[in-house]
C-alpha atoms as a PDB file:
ATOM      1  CA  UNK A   1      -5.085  -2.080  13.814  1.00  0.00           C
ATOM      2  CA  UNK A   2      -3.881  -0.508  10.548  1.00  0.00           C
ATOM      3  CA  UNK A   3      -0.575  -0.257   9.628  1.00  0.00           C
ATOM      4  CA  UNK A   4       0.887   2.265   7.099  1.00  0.00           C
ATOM      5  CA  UNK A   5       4.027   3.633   5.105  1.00  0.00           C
ATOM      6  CA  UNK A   6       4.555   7.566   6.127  1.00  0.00           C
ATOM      7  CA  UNK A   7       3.994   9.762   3.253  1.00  0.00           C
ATOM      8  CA  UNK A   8       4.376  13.448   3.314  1.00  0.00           C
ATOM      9  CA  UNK A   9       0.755  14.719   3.800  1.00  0.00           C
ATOM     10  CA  UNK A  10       0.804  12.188   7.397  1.00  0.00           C
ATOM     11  CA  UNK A  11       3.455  14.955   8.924  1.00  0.00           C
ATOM     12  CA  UNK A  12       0.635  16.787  10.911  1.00  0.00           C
ATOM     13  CA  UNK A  13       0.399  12.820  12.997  1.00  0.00           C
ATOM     14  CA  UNK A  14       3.872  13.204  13.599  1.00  0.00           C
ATOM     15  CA  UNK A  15       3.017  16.849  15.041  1.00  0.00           C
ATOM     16  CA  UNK A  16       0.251  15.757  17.235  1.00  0.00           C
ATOM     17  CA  UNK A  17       2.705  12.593  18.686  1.00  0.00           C
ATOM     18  CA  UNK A  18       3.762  12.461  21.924  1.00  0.00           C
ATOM     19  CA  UNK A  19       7.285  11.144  22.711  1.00  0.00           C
ATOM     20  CA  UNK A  20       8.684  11.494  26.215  1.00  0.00           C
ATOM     21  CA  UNK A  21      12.599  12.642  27.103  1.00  0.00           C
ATOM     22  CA  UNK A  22      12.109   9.485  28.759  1.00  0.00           C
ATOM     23  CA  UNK A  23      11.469   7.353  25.622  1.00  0.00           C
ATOM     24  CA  UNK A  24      14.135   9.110  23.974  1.00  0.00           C
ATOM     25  CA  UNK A  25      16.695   7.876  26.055  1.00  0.00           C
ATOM     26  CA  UNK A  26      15.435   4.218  23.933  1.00  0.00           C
ATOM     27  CA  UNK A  27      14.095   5.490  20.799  1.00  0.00           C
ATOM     28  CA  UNK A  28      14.510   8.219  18.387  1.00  0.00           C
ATOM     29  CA  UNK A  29      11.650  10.474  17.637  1.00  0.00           C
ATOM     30  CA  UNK A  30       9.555  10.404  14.744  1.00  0.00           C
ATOM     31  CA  UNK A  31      10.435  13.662  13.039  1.00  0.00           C
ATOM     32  CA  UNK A  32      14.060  12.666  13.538  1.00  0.00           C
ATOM     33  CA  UNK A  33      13.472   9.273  11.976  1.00  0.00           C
ATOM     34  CA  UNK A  34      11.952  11.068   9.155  1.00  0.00           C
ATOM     35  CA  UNK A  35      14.588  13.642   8.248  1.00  0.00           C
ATOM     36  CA  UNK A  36      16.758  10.023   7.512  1.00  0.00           C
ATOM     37  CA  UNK A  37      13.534   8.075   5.878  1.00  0.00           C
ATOM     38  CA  UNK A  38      13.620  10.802   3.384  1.00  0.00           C
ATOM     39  CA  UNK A  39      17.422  10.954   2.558  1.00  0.00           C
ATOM     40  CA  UNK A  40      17.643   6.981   2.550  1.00  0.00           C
ATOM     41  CA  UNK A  41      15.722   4.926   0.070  1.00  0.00           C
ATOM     42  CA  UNK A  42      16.375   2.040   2.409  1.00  0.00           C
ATOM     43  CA  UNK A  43      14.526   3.344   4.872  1.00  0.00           C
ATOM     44  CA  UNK A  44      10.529   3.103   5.117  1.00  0.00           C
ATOM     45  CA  UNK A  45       8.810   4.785   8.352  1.00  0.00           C
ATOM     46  CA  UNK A  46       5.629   2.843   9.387  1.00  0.00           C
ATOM     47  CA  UNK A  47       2.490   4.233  10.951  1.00  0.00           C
ATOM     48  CA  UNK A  48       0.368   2.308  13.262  1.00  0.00           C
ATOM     49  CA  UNK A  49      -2.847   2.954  13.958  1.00  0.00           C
ATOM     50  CA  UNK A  50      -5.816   1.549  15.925  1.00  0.00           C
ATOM     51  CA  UNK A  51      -8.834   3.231  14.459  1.00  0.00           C
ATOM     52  CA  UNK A  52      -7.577   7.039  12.577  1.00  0.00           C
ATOM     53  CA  UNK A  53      -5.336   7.375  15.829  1.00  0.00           C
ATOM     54  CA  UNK A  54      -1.692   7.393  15.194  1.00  0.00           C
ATOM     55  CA  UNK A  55      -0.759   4.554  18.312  1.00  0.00           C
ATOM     56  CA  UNK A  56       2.898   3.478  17.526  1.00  0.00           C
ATOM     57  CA  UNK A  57       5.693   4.200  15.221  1.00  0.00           C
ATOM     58  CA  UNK A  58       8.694   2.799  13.839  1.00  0.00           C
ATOM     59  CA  UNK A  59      11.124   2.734  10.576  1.00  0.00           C
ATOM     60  CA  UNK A  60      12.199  -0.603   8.707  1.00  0.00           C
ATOM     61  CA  UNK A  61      15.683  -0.613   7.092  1.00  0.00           C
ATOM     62  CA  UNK A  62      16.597  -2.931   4.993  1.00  0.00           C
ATOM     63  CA  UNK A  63      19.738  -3.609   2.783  1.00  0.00           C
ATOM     64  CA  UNK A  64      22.988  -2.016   4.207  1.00  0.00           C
ATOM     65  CA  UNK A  65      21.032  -0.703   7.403  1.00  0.00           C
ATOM     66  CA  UNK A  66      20.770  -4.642   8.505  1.00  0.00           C
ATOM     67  CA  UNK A  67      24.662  -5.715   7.008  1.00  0.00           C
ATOM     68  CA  UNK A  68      26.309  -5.148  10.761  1.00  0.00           C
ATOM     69  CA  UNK A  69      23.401  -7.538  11.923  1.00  0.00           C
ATOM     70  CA  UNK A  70      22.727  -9.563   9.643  1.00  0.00           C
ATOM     71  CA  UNK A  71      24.405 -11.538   6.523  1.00  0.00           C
ATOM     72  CA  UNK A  72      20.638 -12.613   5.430  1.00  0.00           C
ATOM     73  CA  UNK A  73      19.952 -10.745   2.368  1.00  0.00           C
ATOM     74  CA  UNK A  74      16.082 -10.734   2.929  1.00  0.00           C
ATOM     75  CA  UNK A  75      16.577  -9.231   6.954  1.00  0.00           C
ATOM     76  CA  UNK A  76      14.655  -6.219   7.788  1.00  0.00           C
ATOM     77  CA  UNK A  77      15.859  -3.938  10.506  1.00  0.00           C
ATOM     78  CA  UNK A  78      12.992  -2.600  12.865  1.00  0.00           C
ATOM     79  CA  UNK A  79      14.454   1.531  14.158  1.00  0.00           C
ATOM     80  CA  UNK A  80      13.298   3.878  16.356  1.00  0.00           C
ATOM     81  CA  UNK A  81      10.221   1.853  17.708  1.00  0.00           C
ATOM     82  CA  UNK A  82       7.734   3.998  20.052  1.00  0.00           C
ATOM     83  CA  UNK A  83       4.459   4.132  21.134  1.00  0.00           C
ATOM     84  CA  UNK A  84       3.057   7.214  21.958  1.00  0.00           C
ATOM     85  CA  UNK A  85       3.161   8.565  25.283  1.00  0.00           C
ATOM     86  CA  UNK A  86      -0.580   8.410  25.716  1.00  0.00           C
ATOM     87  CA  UNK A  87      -1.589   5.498  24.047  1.00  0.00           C
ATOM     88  CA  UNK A  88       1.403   2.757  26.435  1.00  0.00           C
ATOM     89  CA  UNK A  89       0.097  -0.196  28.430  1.00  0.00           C
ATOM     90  CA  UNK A  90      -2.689  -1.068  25.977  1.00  0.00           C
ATOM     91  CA  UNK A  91      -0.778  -3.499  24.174  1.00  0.00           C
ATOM     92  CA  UNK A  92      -0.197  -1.915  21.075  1.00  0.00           C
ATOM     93  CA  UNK A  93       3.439  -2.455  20.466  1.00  0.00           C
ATOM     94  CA  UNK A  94       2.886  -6.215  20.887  1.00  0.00           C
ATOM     95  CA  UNK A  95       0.204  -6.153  18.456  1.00  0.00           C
ATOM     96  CA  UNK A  96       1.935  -3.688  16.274  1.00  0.00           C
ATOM     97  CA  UNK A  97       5.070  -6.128  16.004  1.00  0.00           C
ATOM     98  CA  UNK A  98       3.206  -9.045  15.507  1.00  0.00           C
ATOM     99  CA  UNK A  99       1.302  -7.746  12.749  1.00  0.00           C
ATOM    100  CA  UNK A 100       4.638  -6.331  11.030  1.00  0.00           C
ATOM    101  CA  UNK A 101       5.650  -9.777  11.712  1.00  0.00           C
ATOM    102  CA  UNK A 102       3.153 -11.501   9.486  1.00  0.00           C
ATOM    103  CA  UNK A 103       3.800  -8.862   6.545  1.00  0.00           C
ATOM    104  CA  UNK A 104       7.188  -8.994   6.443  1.00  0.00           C
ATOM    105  CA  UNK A 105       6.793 -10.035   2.879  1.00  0.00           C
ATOM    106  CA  UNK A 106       4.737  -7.327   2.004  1.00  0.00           C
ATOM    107  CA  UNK A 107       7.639  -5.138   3.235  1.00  0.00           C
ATOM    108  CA  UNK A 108      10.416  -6.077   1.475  1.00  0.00           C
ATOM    109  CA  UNK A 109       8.545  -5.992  -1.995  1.00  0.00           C
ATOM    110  CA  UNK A 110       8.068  -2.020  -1.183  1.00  0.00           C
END
């Protein structure tokens, strides 16, 4: 499992993800979590992958995004987490968050 910060020439993953009106009643998509990664510096959308195939998805938000949360200055706010449609029940959101887990650090010195 790889795990990677979303830069613009990744959008053509995002295309080929599949997120469910189901999942959406949980989540929000990754193109909308995009449009707000790339009007807030605080924001950093993560892609997962097992292999070169886009598995899971989410955004970290630090700073003011964690405040109504959290009073710990060094708290990182996990957003919008999702798995694609096609790739659930093989265990790759609990791998995905326990890898994020372990480089937290690496994170916050983005």
């Amino acid at each position: 499992m790889r795990l990677k910060f979303y830069e613009e020439n990744d959008e053509y993953l995002i295309d080929r993800y599949t997120i469910t009106e189901e999942q959406l009643r949980y989540t929000m998509s990754p193109k909308a979590s995009i449009e707000l990664v790339k009007q807030d510096k605080d924001r950093h959308a993560v892609l997962v992958f097992d292999e070169d195939k886009l598995v899971t998805f989410f955004v970290l938000h630090e700073n003011d995004g964690v405040k109504p949360y959290s009073s710990n200055e060094q708290s990182i706010l996990i957003r919008a987490f999702s798995t694609d449609f096609y790739e659930q029940g093989k265990g790759y959101a609990k791998t995905a968050t326990a890898f994020a887990g372990l480089c937290f650090g690496a994170f916050s010195e983005y």
